[in-house]
Protein backbone atom coordinates (compact mmCIF):
# COMPACT_ATOMS: atom_id res chain seq x y z
CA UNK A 1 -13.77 -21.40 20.06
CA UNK A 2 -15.12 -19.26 22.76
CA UNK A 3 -18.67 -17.27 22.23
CA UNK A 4 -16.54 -14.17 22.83
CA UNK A 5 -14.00 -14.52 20.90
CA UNK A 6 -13.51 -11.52 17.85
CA UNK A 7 -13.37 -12.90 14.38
CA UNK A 8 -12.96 -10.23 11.63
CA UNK A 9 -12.30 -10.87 7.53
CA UNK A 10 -10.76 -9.15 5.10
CA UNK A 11 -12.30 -10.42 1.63
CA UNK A 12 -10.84 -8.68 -1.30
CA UNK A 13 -11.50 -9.55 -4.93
CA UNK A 14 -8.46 -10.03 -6.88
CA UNK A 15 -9.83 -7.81 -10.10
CA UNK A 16 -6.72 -5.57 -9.65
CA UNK A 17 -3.81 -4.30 -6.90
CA UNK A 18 -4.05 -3.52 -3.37
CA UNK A 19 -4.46 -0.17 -2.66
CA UNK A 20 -4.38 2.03 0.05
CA UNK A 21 -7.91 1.90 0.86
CA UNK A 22 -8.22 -1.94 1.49
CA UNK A 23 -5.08 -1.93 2.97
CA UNK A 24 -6.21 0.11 5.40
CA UNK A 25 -9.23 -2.07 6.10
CA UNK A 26 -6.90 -5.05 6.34
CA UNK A 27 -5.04 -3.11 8.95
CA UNK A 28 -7.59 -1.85 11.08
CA UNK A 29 -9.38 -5.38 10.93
CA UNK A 30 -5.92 -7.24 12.17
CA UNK A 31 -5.34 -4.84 14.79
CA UNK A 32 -8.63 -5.37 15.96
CA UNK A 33 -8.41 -9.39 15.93
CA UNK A 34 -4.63 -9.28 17.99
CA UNK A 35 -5.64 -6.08 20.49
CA UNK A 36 -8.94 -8.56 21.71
CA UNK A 37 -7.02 -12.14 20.82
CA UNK A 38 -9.37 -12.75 18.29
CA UNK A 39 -8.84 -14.14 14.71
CA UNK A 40 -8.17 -12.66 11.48
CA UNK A 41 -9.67 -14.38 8.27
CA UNK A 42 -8.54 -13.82 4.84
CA UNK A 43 -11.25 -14.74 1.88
CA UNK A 44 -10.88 -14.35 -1.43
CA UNK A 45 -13.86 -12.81 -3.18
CA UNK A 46 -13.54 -13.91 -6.86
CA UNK A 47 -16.88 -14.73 -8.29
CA UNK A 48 -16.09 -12.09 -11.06
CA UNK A 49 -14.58 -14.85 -13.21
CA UNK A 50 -14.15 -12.38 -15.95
CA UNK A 51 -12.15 -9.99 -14.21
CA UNK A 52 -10.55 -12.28 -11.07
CA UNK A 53 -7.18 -12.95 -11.80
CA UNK A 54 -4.98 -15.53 -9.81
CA UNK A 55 -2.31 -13.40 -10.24
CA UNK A 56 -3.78 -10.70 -8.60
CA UNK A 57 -5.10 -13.01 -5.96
CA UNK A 58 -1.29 -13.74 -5.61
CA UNK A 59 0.09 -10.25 -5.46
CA UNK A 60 -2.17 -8.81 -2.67
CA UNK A 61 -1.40 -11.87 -0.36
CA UNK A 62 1.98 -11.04 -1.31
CA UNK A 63 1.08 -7.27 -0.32
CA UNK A 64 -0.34 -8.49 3.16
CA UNK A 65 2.34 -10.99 4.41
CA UNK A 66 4.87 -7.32 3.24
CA UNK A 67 2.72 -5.68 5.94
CA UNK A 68 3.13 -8.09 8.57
CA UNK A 69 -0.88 -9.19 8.57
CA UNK A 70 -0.49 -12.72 8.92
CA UNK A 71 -3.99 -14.62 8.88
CA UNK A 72 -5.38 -17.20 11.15
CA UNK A 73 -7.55 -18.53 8.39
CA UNK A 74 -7.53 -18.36 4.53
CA UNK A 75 -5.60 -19.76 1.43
CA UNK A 76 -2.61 -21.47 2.76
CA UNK A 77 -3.53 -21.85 6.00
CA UNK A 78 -6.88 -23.26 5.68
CA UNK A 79 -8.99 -23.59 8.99
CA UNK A 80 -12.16 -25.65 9.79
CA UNK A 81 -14.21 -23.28 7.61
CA UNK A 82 -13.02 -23.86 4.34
CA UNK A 83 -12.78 -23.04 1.31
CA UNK A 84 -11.86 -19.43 1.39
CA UNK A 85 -12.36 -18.56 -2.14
CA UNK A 86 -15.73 -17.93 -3.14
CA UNK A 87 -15.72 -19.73 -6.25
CA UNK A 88 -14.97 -22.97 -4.99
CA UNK A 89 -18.21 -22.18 -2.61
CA UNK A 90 -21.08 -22.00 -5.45
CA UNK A 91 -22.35 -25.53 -4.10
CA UNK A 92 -22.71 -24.08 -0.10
CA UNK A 93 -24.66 -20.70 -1.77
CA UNK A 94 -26.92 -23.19 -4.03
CA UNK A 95 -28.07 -25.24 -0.93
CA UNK A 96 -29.11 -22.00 1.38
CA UNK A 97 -30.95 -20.52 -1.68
CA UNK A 98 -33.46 -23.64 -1.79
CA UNK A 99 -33.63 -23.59 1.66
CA UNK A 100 -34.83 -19.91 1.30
CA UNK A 101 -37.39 -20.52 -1.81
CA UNK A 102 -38.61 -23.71 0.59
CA UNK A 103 -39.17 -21.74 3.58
CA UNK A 104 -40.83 -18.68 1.24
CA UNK A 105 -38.31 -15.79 2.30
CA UNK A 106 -36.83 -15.75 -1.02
CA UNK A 107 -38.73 -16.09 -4.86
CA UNK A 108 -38.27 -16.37 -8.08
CA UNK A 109 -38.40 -13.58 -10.35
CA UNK A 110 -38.85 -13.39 -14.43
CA UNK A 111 -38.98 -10.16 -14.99
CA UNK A 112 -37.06 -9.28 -18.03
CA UNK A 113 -34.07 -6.59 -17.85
CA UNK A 114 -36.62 -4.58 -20.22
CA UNK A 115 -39.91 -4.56 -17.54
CA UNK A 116 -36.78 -3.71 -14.79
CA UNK A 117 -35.90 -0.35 -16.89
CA UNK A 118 -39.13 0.31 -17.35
CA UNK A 119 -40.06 0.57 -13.64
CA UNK A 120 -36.85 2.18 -12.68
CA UNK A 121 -37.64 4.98 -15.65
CA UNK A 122 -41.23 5.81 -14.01
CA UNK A 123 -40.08 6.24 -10.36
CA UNK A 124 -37.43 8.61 -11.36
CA UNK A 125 -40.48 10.34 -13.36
CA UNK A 126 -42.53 10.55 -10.01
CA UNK A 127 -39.56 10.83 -7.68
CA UNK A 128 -39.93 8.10 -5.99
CA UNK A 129 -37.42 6.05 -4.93
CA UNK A 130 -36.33 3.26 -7.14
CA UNK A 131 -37.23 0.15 -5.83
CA UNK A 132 -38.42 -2.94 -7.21
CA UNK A 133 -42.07 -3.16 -7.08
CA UNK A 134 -42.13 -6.49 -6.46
CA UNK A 135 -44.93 -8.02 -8.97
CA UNK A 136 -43.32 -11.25 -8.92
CA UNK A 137 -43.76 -11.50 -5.06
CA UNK A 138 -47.05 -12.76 -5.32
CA UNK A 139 -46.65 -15.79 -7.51
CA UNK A 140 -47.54 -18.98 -5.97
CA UNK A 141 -45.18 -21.07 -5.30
CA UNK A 142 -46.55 -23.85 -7.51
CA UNK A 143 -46.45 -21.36 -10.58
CA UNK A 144 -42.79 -20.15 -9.98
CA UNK A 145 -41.79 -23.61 -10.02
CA UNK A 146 -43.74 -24.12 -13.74
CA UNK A 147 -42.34 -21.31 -14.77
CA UNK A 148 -38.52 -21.78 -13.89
CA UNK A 149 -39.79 -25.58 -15.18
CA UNK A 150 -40.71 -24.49 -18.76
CA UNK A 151 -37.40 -22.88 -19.24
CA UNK A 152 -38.07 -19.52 -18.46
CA UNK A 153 -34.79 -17.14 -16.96
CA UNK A 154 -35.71 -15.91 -13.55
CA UNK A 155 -33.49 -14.33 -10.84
CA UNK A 156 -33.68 -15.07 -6.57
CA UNK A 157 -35.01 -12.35 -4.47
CA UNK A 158 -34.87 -12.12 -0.93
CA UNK A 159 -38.46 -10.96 0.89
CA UNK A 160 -37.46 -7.38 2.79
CA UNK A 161 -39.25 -7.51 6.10
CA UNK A 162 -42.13 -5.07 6.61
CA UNK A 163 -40.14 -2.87 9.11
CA UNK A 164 -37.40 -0.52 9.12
CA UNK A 165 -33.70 -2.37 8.80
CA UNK A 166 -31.51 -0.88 11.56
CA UNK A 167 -28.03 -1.46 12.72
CA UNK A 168 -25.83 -0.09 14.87
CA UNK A 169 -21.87 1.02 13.27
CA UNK A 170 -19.28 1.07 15.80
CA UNK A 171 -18.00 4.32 14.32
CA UNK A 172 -21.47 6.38 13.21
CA UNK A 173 -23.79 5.24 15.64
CA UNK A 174 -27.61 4.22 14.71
CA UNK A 175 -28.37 3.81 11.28
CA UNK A 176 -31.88 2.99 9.90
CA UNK A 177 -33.62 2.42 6.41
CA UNK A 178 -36.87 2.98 6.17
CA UNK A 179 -38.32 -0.86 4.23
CA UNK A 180 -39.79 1.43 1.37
CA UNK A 181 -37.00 2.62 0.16
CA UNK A 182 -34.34 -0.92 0.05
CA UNK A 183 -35.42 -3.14 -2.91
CA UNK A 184 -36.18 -6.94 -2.91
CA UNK A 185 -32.20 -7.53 -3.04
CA UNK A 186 -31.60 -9.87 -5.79
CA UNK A 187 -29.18 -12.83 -4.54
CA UNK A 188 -28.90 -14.89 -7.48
CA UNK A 189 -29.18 -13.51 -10.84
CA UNK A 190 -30.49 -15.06 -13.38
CA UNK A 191 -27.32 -16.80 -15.21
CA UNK A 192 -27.31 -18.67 -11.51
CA UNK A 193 -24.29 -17.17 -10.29
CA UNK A 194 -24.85 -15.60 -6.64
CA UNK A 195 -24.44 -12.10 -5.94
CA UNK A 196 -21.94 -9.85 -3.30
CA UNK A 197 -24.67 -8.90 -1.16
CA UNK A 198 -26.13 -12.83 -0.58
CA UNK A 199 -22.36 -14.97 -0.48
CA UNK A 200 -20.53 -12.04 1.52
CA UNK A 201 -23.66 -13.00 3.81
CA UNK A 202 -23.70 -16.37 4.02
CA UNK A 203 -20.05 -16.50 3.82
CA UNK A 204 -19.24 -14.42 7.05
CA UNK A 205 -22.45 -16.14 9.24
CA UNK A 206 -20.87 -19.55 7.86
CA UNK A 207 -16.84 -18.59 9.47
CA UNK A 208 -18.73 -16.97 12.10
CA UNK A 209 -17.45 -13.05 12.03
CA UNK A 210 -18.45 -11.22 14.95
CA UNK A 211 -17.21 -7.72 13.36
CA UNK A 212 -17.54 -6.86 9.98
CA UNK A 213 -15.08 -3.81 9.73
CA UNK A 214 -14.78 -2.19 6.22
CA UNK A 215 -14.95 0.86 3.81
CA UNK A 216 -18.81 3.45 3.90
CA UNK A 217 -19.20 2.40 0.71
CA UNK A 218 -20.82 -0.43 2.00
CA UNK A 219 -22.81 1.28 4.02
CA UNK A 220 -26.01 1.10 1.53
CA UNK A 221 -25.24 -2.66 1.12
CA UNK A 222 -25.89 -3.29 4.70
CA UNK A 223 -29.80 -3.01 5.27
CA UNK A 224 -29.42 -5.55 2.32
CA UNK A 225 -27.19 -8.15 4.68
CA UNK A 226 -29.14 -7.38 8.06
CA UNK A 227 -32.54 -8.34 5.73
CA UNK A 228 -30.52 -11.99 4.65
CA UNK A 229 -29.25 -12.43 8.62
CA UNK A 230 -32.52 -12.26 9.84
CA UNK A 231 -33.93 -14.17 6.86
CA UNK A 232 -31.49 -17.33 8.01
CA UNK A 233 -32.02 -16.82 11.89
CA UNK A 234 -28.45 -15.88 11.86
CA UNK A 235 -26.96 -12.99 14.70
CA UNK A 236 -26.30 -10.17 13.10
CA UNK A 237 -22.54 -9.07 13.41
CA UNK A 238 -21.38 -5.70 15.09
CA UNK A 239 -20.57 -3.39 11.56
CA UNK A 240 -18.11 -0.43 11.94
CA UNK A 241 -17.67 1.37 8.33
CA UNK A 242 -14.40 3.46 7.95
CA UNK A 243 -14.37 6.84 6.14
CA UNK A 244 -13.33 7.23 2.78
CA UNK A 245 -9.91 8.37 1.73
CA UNK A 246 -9.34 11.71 -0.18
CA UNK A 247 -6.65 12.89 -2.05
CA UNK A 248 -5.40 16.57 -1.52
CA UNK A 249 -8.43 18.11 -3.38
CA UNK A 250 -10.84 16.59 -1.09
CA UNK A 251 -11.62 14.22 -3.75
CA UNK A 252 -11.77 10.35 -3.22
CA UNK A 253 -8.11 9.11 -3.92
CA UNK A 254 -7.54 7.75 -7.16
CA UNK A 255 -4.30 7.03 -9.34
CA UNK A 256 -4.37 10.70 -10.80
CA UNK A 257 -3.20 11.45 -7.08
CA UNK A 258 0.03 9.48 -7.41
CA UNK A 259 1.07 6.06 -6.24
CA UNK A 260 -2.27 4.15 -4.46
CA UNK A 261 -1.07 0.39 -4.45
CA UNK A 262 0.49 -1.25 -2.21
CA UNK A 263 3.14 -2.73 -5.03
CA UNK A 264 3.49 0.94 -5.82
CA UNK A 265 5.01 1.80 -2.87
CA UNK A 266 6.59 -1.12 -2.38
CA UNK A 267 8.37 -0.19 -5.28
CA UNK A 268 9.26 3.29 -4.37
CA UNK A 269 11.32 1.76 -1.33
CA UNK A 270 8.87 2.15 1.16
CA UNK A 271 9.34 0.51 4.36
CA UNK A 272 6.23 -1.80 5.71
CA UNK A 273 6.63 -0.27 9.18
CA UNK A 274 6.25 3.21 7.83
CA UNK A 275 3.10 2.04 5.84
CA UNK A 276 1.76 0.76 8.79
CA UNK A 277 2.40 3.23 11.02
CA UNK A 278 0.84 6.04 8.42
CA UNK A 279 -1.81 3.84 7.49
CA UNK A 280 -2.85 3.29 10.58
CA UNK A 281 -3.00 7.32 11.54
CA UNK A 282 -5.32 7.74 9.11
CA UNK A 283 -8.83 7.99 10.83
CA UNK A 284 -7.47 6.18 13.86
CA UNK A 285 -5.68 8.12 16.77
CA UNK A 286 -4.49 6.80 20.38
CA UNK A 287 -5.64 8.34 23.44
CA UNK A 288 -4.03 10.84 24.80
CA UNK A 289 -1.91 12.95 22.90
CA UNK A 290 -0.71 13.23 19.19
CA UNK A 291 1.85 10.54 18.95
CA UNK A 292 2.95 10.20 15.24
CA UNK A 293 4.83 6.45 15.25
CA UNK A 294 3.76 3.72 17.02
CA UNK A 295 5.61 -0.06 16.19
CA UNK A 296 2.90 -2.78 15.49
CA UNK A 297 3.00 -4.35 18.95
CA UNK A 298 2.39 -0.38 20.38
CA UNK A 299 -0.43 -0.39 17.72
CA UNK A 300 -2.08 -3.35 18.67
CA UNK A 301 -2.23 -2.43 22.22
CA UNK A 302 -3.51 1.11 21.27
CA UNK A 303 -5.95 0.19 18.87
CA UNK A 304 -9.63 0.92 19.46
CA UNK A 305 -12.57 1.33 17.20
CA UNK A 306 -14.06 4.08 19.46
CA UNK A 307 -10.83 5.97 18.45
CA UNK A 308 -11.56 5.81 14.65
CA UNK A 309 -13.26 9.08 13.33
CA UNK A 310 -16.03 9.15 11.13
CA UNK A 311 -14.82 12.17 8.76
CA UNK A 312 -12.62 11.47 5.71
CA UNK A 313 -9.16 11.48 5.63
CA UNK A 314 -6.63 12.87 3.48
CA UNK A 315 -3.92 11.10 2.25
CA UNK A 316 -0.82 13.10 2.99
CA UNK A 317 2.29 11.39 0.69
CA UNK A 318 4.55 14.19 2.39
CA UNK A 319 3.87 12.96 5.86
CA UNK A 320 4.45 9.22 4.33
CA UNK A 321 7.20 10.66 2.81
CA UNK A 322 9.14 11.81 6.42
CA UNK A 323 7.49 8.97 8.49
CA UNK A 324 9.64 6.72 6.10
CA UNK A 325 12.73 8.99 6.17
CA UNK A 326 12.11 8.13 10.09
CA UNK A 327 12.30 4.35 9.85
CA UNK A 328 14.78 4.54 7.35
CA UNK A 329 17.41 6.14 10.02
CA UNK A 330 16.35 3.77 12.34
CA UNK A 331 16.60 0.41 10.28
CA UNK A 332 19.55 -2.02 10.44
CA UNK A 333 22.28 -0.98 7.87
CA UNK A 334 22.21 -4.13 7.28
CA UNK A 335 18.53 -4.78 6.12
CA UNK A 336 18.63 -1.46 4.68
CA UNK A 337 21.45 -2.37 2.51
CA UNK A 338 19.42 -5.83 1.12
CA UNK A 339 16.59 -3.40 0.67
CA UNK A 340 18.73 -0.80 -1.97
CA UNK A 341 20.84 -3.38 -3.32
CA UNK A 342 18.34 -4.03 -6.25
CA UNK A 343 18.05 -0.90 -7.69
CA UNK A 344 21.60 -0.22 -7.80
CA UNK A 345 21.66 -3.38 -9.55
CA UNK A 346 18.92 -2.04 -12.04
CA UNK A 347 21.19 0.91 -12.98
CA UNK A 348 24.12 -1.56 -13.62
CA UNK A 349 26.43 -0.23 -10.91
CA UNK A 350 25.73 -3.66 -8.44
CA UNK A 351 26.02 -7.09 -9.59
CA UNK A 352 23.38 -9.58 -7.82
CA UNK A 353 23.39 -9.54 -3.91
CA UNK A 354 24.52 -13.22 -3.92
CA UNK A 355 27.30 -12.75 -6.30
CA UNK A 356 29.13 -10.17 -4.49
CA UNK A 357 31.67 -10.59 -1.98
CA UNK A 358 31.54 -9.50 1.48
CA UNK A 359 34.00 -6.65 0.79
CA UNK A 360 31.39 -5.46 -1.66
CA UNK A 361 28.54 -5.73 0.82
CA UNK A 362 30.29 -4.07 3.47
CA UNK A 363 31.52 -1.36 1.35
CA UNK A 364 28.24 -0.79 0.17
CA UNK A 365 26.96 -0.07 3.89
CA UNK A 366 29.68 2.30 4.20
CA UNK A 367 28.14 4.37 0.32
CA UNK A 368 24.16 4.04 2.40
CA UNK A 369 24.77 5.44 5.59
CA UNK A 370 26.43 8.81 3.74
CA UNK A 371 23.30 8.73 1.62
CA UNK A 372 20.33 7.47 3.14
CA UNK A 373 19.73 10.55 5.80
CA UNK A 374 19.22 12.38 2.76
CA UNK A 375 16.35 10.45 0.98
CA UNK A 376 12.71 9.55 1.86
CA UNK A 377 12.67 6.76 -0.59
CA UNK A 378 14.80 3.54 -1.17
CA UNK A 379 13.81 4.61 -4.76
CA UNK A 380 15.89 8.45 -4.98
CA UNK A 381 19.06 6.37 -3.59
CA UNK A 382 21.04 5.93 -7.21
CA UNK A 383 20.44 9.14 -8.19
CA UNK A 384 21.77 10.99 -4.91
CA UNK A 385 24.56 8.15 -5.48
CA UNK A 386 25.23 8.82 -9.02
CA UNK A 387 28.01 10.76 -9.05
CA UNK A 388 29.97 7.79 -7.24
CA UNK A 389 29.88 5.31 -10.32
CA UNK A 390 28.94 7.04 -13.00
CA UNK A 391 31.06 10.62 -12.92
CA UNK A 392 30.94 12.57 -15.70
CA UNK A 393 33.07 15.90 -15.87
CA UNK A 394 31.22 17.17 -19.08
CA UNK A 395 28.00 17.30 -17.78
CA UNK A 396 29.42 18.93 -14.09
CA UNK A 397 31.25 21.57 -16.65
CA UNK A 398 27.88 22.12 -18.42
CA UNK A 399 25.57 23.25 -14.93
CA UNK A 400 25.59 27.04 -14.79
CA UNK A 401 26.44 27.05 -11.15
CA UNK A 402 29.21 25.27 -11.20
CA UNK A 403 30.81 26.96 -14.44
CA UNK A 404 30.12 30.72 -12.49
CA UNK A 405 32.11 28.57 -9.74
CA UNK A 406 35.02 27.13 -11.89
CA UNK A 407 35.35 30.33 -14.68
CA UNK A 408 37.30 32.58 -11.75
CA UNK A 409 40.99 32.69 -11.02
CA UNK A 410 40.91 31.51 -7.52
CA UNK A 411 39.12 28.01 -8.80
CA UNK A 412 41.49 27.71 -11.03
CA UNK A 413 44.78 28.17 -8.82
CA UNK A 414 43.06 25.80 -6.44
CA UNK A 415 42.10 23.23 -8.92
CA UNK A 416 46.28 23.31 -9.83
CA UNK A 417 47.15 23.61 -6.56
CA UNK A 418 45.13 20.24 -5.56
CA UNK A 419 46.33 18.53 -8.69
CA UNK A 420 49.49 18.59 -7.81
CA UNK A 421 49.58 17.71 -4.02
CA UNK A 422 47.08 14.71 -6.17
CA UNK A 423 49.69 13.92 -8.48
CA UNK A 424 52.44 13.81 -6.37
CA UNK A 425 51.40 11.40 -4.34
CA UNK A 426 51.62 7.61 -5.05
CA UNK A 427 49.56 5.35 -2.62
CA UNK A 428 46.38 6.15 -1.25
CA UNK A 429 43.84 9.14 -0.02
CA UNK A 430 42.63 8.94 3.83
CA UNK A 431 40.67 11.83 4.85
CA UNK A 432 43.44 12.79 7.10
CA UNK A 433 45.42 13.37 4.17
CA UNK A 434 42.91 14.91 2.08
CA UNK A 435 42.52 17.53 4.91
CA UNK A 436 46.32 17.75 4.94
CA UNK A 437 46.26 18.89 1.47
CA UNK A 438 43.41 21.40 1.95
CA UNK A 439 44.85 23.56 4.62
CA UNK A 440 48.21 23.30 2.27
CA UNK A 441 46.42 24.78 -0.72
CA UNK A 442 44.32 27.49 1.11
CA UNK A 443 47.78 28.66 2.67
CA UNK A 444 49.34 28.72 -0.84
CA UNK A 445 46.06 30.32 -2.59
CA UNK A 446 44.70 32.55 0.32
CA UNK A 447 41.00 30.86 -0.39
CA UNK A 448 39.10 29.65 1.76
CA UNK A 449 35.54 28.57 3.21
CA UNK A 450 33.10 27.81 -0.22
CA UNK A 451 35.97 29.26 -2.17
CA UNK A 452 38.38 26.41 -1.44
CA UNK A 453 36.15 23.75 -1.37
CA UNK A 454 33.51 24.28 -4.03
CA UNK A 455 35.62 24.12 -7.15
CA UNK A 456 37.60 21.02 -5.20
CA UNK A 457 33.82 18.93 -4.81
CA UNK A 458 32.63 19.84 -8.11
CA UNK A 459 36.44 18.45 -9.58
CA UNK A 460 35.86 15.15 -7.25
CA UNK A 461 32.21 14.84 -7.33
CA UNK A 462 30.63 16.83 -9.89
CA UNK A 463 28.54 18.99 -7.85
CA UNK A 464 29.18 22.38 -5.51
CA UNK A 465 27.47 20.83 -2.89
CA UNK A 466 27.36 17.00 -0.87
CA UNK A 467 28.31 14.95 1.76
CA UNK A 468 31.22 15.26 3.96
CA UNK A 469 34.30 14.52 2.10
CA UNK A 470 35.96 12.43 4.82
CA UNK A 471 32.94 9.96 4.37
CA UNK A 472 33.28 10.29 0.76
CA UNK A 473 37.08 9.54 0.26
CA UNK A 474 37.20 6.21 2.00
CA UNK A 475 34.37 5.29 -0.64
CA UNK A 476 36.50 6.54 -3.75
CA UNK A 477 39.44 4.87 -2.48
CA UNK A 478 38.36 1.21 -1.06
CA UNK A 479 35.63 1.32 -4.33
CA UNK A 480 37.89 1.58 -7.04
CA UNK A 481 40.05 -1.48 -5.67
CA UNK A 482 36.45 -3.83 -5.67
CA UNK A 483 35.40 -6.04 -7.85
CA UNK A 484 32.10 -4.35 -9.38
CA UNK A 485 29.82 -3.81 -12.96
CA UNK A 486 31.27 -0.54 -13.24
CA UNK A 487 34.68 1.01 -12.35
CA UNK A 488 34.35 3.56 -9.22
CA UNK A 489 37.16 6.01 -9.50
CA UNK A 490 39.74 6.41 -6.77
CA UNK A 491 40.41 10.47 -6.26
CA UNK A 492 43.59 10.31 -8.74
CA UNK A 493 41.41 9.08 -11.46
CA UNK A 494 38.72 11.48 -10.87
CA UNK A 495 41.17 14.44 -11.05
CA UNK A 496 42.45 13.12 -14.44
CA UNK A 497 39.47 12.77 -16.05
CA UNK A 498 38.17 15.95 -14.78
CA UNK A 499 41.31 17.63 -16.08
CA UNK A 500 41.24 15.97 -19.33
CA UNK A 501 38.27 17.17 -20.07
């Protein structure tokens, strides 16, 4: 591996879904790694063993392969610095903690949680900031090693150098804490397992990250990190920390906002690419202009942490909305059509994609591309379809609109009018014929424009308004001849049951 080549991480902890947030990270941390040829690591932070779940550890990988971000190195790929899960690491944090107690940059320290509360109470009395005032620091090291001898519960500290920790962030600039006010970090407690600060350390000098790219609220951790670099004789990696995310009350984005997972939208019927592309947008912009979609290949050649704004951003589920809507028209019927299939299935109008015939598939096409320019989500497809296999006269008679519409004397001579040119007829509707019979019936009624075909859509569909009808025939027609969960009615059978009724 070459000295210059970019290695970035994305280490989540599998305590719960990916959301937006980290997803973003992910992004912005695989764009960088393919715009500079570098590598993208995936680690698995799950030393919470109470709350780590390998489901969740399962879902978000799921979550991250639906986004395209393929990894270089991680769980199920593997790589020469292995393992990727932190808990099957405990041994590699043990061994750099005694090196750290031998060397004297790290000690032992007993005090109790009681003597820790106790300090932390007083500095808030004389405003000062609370910090650990390190009485254990000058223990000998012969007297530590009684102590922890005899039994007694101690935590690791790390020594902070007596100067100001500095780094520089790719996307704020300079940033410096004064030494007074960052604690002795603790970076084993005292039950022996390690903490963030000290393995997310050791871990990313170990698999050699050059960039560590990820949310401000780490911000305050890093003084911490620089302190445990420098404590190893380890380079300190360049650190660029994005803005938060708010929802539209400026506040940080949380589930009270609406959907934030990943699984969430996936569930909606949100397409990756649209994710991506909005995901990206947000705190990121390309030179030159105010381009709104970009395709991931036109994102990794754009991409640029110079271009990624400091300010929060606002999560805008309208513009996700329409950016979808956009990759929705341009999509492959095809893929589009795999993509619904399963929650028509859920409603009971589909059997199972690999149980239906061919005729069924392609007919189904036919029912999306009538329906899909009029839906941002895969999600709102059945119910814009409803009407198609599940129509029910009663409740059409029931909407005040359409009983204004129906309750006149014109609605009702067309209504007859159509019946009959219906009834009289034995084989088939084509929308040639269908348009046959409407200029027939506004000649013999004298309606015409809403008044001719309003009372005829709500009698075939339900509804005063809709698609085109010579889109929506052919689907009547060829559906009620398939083989399906539920019968789709053919225009004669919707005109008898309307009339029945």
């Amino acid at each position: 591996m070459s000295a210059n080549t970019v290695r970035v991480r994305f280490a989540p902890s599998p305590t719960g879904l990916l959301h937006v947030g980290n997803a973003r990270t992910a992004l912005y941390n695989w764009l960088y790694a393919r715009h500079h040829g570098g590598q993208f690591l995936l680690r698995i932070e799950d030393t919470d063993l109470d709350r780590s779940e390998v489901r969740h550890e399962t879902q978000l990988m799921e979550d991250l392969r639906w986004m395209g971000l393929e990894w270089d190195e991680g769980p199920g790929v593997e790589g020469p610095h292995a393992p990727y899960r932190q808990s099957e690491r405990l041994g590699i944090y043990r061994e750099h903690t005694e090196r750290l107690l031998a060397e004297g940059k790290a000690y032992r320290c007993f005090c109790t949680q009681e003597e820790l509360e106790a300090e932390r109470a007083r500095a808030v009395a004389e405003h000062r900031p609370q910090v650990y005032s390190g009485r254990c620091r000058a223990l000998s090291a012969e007297t530590s090693a009684q102590r922890a001898a005899a039994g007694e519960p101690f935590a690791v500290r790390l020594r902070i150098p007596d100067h100001p920790l500095r780094f520089h962030d790719l996307v704020r600039g300079e940033v410096e804490f004064p030494q007074e006010t960052v604690s002795d970090p603790i970076l084993v407690r005292s039950s022996g397992m390690p903490v963030y600060n000290y393995v997310v350390t050791v871990d990313d000098a170990l698999m050699e990250i050059t960039h560590v790219i990820r949310g401000d609220d780490h911000i305050s951790n890093t003084p911490k990190q620089v302190a445990i670099y420098e404590a190893f004789g380890w380079p300190v990696p360049q650190f660029a920390h994005l803005s938060t995310i708010l929802g539209s009350d400026r506040e940080r984005l949380s589930k009270r906002h609406g959907a934030t997972s990943i699984a969430s939208f996936r569930e909606m019927g949100i397409l990756p690419e649209a994710l991506t592309n909005y995901l990206a947008l947000l705190g990121w912009g390309a030179e030159g202009g105010t381009r709104e979609t970009f395709t991931m290949p036109e994102l990794v050649e754009a991409f640029k942490l110079e271009r990624v704004t400091a300010s929060p951003a606002v999560f805008d589920f309208e513009k996700l909305h329409w950016m979808n809507r956009h990759y929705l028209k341009l999509a492959e019927p095809a893929r589009v059509a795999e993509l619904a299939w399963p929650y028509f299935a859920q409603a009971g109008w589909l059997a199972p994609h690999s149980e239906s015939s061919e005729a069924v598939q392609a007919w189904f096409e036919k029912l999306l591309a009538i329906f899909v320019p009029s839906v941002d989500l895969l999600d709102q497809l059945p119910g814009k379809a409803r009407f198609v296999f599940d129509f029910d006269p009663a409740q059409a008679r029931a909407n005040e609109e359409n009983a204004a519409i129906l309750n006149t004397e014109n609605a009702q001579k067309v209504l007859a009018a159509f019946a009959a040119k219906v009834r009289a007829h034995t084989g088939a509707v084509t929308p040639e014929l269908f348009k046959t019979w409407m200029n027939e019936v506004k000649t013999e009624t004298g309606a015409k424009g809403k008044e001719l075909f309003h009372p005829v859509r709500i009698l075939l569909t339900g509804a005063h308004s809709g698609p085109e009808f010579d889109k929506l025939i052919p689907i009547f027609e060829e559906g009620s001849g398939l083989d399906l969960p539920v019968r789709v009615l053919s225009v004669r059978e919707r005109v008898e049951k309307f009339l029945v009724q």
